[in-house]
N, C-alpha and C. Protein backbone atom coordinates (compact mmCIF):
# COMPACT_ATOMS: atom_id res chain seq x y z
N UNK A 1 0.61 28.09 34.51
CA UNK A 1 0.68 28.44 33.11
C UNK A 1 0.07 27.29 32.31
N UNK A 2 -0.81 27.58 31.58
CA UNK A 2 -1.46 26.59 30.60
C UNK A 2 -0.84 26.65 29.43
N UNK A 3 -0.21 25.26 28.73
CA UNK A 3 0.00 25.31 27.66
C UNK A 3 -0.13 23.70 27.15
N UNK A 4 -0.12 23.85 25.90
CA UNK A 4 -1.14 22.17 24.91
C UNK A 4 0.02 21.11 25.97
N UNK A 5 0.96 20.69 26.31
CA UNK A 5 1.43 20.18 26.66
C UNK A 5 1.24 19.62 28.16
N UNK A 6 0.09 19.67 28.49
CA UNK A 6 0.55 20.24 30.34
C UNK A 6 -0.01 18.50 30.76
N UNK A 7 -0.18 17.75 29.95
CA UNK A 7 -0.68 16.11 30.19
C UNK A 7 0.74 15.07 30.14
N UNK A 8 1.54 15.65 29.38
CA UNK A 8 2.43 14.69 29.20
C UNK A 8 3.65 14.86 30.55
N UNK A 9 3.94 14.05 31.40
CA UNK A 9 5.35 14.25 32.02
C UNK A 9 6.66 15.04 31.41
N UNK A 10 7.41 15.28 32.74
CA UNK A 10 8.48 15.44 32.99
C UNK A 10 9.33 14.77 33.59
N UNK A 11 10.31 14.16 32.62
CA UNK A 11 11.20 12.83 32.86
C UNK A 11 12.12 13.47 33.36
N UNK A 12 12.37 13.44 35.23
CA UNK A 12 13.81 14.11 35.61
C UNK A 12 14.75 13.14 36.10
N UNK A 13 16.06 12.52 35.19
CA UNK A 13 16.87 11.45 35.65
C UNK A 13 17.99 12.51 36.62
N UNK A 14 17.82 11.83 37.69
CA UNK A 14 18.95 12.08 38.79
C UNK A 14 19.02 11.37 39.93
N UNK A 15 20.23 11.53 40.38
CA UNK A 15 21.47 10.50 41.12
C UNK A 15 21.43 11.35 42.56
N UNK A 16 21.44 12.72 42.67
CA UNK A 16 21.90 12.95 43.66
C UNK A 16 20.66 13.36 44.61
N UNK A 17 20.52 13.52 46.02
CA UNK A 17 19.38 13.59 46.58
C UNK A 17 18.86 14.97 46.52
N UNK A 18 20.14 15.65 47.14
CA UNK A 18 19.87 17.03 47.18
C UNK A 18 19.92 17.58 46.24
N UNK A 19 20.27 17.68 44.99
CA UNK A 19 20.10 18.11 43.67
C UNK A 19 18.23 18.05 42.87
N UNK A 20 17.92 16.75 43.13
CA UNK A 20 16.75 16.12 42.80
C UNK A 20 15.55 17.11 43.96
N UNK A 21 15.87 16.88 44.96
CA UNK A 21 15.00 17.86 46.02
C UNK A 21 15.11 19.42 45.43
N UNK A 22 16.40 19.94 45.06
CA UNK A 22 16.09 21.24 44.42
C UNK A 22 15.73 21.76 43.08
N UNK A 23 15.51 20.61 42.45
CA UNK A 23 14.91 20.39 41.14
C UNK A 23 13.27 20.53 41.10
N UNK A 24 12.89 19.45 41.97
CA UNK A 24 11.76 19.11 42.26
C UNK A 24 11.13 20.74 42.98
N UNK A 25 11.47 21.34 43.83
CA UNK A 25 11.33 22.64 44.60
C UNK A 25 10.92 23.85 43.50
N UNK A 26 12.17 23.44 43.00
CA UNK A 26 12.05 24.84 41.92
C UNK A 26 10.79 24.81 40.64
N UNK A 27 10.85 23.69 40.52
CA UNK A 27 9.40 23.53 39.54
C UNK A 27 8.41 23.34 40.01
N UNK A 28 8.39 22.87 41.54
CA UNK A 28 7.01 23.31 42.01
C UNK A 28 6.90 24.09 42.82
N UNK A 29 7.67 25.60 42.63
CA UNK A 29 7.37 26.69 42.95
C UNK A 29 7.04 27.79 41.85
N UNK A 30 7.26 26.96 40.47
CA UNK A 30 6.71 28.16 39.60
C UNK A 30 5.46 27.09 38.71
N UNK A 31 4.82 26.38 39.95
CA UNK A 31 3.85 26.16 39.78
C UNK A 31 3.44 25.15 38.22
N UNK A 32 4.52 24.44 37.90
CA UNK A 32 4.42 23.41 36.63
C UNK A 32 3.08 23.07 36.88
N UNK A 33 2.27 22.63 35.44
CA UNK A 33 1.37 21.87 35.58
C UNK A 33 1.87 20.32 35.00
N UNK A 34 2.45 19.73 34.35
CA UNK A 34 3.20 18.79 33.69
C UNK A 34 3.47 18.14 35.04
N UNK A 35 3.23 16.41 35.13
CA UNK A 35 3.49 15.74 36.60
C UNK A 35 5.08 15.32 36.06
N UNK A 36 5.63 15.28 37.26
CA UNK A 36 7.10 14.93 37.24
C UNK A 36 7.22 13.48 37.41
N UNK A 37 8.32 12.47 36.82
CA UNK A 37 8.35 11.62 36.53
C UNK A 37 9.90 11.33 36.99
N UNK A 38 10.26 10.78 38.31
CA UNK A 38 11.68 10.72 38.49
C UNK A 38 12.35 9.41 38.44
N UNK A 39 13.33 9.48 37.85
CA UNK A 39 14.71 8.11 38.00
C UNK A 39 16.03 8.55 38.50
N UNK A 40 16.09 7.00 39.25
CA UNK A 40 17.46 7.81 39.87
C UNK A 40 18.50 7.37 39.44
N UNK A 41 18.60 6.57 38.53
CA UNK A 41 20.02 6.87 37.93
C UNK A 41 19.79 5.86 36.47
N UNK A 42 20.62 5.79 35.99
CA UNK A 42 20.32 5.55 33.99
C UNK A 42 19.82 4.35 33.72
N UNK A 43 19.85 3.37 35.01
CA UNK A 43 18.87 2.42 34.59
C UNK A 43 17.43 2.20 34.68
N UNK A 44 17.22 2.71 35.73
CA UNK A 44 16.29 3.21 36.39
C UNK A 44 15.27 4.59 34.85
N UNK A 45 16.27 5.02 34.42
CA UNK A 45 15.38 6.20 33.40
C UNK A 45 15.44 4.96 31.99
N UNK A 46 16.26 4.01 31.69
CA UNK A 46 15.70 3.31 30.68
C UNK A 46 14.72 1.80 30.77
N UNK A 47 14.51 1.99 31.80
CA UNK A 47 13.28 0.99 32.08
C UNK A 47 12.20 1.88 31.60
N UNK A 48 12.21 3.05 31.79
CA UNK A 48 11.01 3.81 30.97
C UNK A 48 10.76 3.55 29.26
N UNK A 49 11.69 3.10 28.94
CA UNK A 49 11.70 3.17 27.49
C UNK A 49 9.98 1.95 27.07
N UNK A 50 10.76 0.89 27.90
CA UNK A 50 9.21 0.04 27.75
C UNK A 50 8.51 0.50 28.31
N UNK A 51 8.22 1.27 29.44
CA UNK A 51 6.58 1.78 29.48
C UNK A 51 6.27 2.81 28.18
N UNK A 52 6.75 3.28 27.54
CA UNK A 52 6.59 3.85 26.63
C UNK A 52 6.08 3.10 25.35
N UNK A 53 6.93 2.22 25.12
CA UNK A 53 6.30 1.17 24.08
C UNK A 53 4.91 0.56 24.49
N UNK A 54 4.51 0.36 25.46
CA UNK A 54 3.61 -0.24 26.28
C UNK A 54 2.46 0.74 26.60
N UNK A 55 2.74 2.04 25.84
CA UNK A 55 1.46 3.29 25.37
C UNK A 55 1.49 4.06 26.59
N UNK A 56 2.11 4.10 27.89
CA UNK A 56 2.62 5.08 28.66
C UNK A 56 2.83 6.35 28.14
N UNK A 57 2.55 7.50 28.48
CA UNK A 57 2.76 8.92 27.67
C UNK A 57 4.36 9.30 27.58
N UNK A 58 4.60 10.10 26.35
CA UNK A 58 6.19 10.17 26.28
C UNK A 58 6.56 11.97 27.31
N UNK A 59 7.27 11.66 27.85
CA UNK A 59 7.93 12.82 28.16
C UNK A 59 7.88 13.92 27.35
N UNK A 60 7.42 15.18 27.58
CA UNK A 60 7.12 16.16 26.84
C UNK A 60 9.12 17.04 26.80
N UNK A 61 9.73 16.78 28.19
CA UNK A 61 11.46 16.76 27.70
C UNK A 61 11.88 15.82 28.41
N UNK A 62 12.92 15.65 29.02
CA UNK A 62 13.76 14.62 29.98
C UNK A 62 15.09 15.36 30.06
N UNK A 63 14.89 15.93 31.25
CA UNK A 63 16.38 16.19 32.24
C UNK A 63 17.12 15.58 32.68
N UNK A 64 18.33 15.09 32.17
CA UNK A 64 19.07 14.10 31.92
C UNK A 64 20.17 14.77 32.62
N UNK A 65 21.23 14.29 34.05
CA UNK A 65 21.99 14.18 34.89
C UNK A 65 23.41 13.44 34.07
N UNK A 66 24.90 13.70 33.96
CA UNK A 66 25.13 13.26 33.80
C UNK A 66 25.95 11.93 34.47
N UNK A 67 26.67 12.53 35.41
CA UNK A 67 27.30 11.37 35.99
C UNK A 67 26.27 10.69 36.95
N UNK A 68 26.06 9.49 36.92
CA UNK A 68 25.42 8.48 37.69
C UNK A 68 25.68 7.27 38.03
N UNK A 69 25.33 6.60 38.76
CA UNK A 69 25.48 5.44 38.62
C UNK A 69 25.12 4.37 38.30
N UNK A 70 25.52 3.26 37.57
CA UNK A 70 25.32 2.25 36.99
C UNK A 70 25.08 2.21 35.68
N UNK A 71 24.37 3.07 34.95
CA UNK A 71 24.29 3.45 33.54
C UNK A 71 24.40 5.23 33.64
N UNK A 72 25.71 5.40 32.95
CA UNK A 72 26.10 7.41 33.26
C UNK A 72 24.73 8.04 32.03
N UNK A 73 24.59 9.03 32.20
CA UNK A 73 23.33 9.77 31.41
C UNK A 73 24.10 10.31 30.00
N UNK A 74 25.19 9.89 29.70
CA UNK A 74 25.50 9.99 28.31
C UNK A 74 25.36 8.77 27.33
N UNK A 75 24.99 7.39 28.55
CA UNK A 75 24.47 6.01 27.37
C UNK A 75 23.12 6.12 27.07
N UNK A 76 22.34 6.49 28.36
CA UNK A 76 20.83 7.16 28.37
C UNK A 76 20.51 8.09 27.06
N UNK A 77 21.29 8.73 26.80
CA UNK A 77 21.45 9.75 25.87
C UNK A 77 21.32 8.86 24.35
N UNK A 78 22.31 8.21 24.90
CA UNK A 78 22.80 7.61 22.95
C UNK A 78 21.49 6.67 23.42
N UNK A 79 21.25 5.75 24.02
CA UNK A 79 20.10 4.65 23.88
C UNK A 79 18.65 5.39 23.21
N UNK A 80 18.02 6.51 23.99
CA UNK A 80 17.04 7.03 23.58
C UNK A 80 16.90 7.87 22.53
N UNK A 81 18.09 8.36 22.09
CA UNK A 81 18.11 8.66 20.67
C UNK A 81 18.75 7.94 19.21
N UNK A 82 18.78 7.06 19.98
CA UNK A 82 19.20 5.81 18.90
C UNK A 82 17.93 4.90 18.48
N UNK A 83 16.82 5.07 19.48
CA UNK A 83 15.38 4.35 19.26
C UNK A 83 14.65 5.31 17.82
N UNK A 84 14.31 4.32 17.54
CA UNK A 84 12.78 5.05 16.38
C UNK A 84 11.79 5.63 16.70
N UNK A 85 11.21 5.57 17.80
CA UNK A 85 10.10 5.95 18.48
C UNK A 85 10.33 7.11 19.28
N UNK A 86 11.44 7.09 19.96
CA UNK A 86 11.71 7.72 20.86
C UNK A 86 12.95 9.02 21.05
N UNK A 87 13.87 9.06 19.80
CA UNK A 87 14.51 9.56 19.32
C UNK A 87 14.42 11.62 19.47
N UNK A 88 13.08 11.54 19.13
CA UNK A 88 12.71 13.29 19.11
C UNK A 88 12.18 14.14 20.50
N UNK A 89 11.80 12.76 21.28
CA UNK A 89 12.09 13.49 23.13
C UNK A 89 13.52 14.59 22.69
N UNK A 90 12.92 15.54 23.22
CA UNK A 90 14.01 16.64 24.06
C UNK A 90 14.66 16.11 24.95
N UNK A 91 15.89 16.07 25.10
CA UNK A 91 16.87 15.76 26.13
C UNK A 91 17.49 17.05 26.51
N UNK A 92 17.66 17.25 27.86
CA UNK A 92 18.23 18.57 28.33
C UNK A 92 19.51 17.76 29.61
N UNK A 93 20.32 18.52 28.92
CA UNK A 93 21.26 17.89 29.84
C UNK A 93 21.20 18.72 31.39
N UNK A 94 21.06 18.44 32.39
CA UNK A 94 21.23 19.61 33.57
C UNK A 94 22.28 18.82 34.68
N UNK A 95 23.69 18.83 34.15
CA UNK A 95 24.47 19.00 35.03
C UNK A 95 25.34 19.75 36.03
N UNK A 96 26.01 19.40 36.82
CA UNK A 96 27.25 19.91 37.33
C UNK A 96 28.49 20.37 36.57
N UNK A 97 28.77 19.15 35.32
CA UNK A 97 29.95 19.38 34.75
C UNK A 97 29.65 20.41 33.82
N UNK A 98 30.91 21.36 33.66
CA UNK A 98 30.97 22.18 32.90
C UNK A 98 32.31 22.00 32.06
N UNK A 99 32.89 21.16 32.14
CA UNK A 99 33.70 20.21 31.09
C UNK A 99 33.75 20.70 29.72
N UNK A 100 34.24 20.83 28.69
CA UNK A 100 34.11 20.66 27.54
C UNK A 100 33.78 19.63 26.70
N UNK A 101 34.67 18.61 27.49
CA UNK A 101 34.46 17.46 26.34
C UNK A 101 33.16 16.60 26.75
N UNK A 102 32.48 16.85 28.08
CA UNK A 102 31.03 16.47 28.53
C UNK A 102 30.05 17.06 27.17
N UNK A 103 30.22 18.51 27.21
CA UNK A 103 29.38 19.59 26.29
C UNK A 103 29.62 19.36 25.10
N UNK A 104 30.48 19.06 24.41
CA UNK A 104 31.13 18.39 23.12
C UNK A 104 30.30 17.04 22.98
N UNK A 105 30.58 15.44 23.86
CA UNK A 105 29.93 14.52 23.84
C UNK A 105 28.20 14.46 23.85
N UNK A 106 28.04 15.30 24.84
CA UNK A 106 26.53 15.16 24.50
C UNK A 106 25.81 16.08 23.63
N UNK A 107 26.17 16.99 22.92
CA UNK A 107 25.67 17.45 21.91
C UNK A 107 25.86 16.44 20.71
N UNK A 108 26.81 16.01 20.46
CA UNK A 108 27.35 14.94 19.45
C UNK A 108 26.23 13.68 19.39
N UNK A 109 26.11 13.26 20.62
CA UNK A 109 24.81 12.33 20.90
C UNK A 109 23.45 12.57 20.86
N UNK A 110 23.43 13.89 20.82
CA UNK A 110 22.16 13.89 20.43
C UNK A 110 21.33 15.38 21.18
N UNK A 111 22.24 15.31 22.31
CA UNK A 111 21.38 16.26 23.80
C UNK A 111 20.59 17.43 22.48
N UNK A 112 19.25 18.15 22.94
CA UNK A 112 18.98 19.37 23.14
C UNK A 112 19.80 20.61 23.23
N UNK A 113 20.11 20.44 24.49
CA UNK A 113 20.20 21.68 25.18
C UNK A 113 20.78 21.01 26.04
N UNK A 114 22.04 21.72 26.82
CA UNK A 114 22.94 21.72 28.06
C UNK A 114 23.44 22.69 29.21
N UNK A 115 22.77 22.41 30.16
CA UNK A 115 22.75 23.27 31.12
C UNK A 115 23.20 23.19 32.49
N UNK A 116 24.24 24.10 32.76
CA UNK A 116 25.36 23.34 33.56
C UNK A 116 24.08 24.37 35.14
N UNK A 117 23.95 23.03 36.33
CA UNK A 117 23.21 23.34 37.45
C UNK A 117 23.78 24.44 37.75
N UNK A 118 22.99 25.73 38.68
CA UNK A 118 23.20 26.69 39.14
C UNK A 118 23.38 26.24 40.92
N UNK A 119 24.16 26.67 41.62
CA UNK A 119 24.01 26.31 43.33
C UNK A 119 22.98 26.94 44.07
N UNK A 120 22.99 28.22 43.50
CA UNK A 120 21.97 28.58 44.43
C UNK A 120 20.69 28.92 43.60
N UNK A 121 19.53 28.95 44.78
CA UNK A 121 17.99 28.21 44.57
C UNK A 121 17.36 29.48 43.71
N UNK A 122 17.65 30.56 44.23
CA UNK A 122 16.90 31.84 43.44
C UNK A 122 17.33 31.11 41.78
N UNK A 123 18.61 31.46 41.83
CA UNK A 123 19.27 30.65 40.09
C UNK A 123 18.49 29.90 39.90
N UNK A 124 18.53 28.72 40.26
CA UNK A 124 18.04 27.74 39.86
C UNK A 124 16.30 27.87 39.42
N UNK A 125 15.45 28.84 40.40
CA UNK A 125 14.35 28.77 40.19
C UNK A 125 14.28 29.40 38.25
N UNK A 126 15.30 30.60 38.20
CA UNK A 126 15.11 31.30 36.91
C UNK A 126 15.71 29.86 35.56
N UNK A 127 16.38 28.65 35.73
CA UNK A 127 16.65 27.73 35.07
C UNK A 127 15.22 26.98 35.23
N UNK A 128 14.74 26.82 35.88
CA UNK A 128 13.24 26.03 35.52
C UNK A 128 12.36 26.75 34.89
N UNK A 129 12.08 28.09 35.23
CA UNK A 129 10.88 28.93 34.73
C UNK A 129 11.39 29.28 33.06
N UNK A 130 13.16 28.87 33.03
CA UNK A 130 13.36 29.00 31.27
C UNK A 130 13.09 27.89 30.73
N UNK A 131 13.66 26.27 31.39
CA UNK A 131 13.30 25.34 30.91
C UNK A 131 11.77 25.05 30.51
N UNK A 132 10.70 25.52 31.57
CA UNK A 132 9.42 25.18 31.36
C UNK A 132 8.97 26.17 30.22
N UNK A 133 9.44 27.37 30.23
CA UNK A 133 8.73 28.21 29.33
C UNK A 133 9.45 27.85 27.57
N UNK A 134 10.63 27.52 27.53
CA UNK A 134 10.78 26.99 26.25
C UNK A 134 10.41 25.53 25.87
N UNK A 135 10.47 24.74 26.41
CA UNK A 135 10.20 23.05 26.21
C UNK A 135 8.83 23.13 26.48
N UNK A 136 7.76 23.81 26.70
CA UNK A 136 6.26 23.28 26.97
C UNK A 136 5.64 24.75 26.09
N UNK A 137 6.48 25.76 25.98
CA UNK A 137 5.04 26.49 25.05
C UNK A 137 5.58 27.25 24.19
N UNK A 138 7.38 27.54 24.25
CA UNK A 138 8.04 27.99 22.44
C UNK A 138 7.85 26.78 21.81
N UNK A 139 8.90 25.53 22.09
CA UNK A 139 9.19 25.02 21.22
C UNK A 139 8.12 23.96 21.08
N UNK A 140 8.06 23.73 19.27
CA UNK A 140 6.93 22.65 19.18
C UNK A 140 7.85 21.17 18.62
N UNK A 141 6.85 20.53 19.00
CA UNK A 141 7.42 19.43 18.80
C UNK A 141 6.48 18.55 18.28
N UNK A 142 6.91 17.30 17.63
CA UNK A 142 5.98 16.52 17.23
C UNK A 142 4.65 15.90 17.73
């Protein structure tokens, strides 16, 4: 699918292996053109912040994991939308938890959109082909 976006990455922060492998699967089975850009856990996704300052291309969204380790993806959250520069990245939350007060906190911080992972892969493929088709050719962004 061609759309104006298809140069900039896809920032996918995650922790877990097999989660990240079915992430990675499902978007490159509905054929993304956007290169994927992975961290594995919240420190690891805010070391990106300086390649960014440093004229690196910004993430066209960033799939943001929440529980992780060493920095959880709800400080990730507040850090990158607490920047000036960097603030209007799309953040999509794609966790496990289906919590309330997870879905409460990160909307409050800032998230996008929150989307609790599906287990199985057919699911999951129809959560990428929505994520890609709204974040790269409904919604516009700056």
């Amino acid at each position: 699918m061609l759309t104006e976006n298809t140069n900039n990455p896809i920032l996918l922060v995650e922790d877990n292996p097999i989660d990240l492998d079915l992430t990675l699967r499902a978007f490159a089975a509905k054929k993304l053109s956007n290169p994927m850009q992975v961290a594995r856990d919240g420190e690891e996704a805010l070391k990106y912040i300086e390649r960014w300052e440093q004229g690196d291309p910004k993430p066209v969204v960033i799939l943001l994991d929440l529980n992780m380790p060493k920095i959880n993806g709800l400080e990730v959250l507040r850090v990158i939308k607490s920047h000036p520069d960097f603030k209007t990245i799309p953040v999509v939350i794609l966790t496990t938890s289906s919590e309330s007060s997870d879905l409460q906190t990160a909307y409050q911080s800032g998230a996008n959109s929150y989307i609790v992972k599906p287990v199985d892969f057919e699911k999951f493929l129809d959560v990428a082909s929505h994520i890609d088709l709204y974040w790269r050719v409904i919604n516009k962004s700056l």
